[in-house]
C-alpha atoms as a PDB file:
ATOM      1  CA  UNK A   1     -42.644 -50.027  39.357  1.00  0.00           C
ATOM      2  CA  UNK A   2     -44.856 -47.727  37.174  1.00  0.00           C
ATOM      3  CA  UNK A   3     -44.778 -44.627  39.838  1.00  0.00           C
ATOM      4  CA  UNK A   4     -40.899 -45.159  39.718  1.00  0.00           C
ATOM      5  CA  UNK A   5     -41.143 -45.023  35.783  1.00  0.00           C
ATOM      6  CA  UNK A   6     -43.493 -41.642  36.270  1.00  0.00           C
ATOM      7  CA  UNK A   7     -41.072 -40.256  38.543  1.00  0.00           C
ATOM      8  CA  UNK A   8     -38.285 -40.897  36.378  1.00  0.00           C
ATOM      9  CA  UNK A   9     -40.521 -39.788  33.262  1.00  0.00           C
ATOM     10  CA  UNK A  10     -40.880 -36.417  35.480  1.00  0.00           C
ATOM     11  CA  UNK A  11     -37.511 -36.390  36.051  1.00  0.00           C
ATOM     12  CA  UNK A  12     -36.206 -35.532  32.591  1.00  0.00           C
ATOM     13  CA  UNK A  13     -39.283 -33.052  31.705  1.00  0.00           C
ATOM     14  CA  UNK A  14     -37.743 -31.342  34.439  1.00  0.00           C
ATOM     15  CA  UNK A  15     -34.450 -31.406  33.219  1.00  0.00           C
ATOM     16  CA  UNK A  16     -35.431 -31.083  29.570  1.00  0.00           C
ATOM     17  CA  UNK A  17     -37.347 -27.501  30.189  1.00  0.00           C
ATOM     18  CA  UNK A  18     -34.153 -26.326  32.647  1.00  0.00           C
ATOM     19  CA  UNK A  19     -31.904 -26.867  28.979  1.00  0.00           C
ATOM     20  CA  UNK A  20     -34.845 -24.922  27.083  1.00  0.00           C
ATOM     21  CA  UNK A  21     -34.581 -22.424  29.619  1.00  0.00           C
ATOM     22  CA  UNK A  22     -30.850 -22.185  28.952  1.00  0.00           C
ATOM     23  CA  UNK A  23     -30.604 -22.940  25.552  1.00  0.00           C
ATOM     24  CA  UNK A  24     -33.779 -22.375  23.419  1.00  0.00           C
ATOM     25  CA  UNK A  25     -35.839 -24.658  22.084  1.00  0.00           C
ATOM     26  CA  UNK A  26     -34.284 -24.523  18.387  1.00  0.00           C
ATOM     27  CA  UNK A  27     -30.892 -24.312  17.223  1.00  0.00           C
ATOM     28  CA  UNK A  28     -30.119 -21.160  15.697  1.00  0.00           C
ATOM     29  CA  UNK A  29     -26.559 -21.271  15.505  1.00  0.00           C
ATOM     30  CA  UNK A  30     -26.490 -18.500  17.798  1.00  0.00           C
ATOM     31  CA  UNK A  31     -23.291 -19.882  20.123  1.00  0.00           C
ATOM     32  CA  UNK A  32     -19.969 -20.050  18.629  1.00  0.00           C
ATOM     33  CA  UNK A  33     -18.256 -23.670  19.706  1.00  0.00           C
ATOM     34  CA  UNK A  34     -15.401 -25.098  19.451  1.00  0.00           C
ATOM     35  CA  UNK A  35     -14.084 -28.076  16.869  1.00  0.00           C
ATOM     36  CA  UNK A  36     -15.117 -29.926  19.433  1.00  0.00           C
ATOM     37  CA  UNK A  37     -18.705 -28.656  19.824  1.00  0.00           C
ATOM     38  CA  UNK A  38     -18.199 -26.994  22.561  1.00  0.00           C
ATOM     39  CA  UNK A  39     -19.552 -23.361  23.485  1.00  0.00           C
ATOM     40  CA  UNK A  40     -16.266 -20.862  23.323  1.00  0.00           C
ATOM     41  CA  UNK A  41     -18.671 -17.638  25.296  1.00  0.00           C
ATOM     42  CA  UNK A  42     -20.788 -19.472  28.093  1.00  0.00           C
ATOM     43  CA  UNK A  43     -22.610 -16.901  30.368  1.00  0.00           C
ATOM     44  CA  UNK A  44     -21.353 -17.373  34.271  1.00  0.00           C
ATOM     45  CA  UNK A  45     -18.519 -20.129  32.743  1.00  0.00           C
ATOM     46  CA  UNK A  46     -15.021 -19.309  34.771  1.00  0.00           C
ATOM     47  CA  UNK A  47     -12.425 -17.293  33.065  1.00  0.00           C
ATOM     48  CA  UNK A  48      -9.855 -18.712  30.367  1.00  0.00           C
ATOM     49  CA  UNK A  49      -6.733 -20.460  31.897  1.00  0.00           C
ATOM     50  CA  UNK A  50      -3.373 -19.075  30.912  1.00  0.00           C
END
């Protein structure tokens, strides 16, 4: 039970530094977004539907 709670712990470090990595660490207000908090420019994101 605890090395499933370490792997799980590792888990979201992982995850956590792949969202610095795309994000930052602080919000700068950098990234337009939506009125629904969404980003309007995202880097690789697929073309707008018309």
């Amino acid at each position: 039970m605890v090395k499933r709670g370490e792997a799980r712990a590792q888990v979201i470090r992982e995850q956590q530094d792949e969202l610095i990595k795309r994000w930052g660490l602080k919000v700068t207000g950098e990234v337009r977004l939506d009125e629904h908090g969404f980003p309007l420019d995202q880097a690789g994101g697929s073309p707008d539907k018309k």
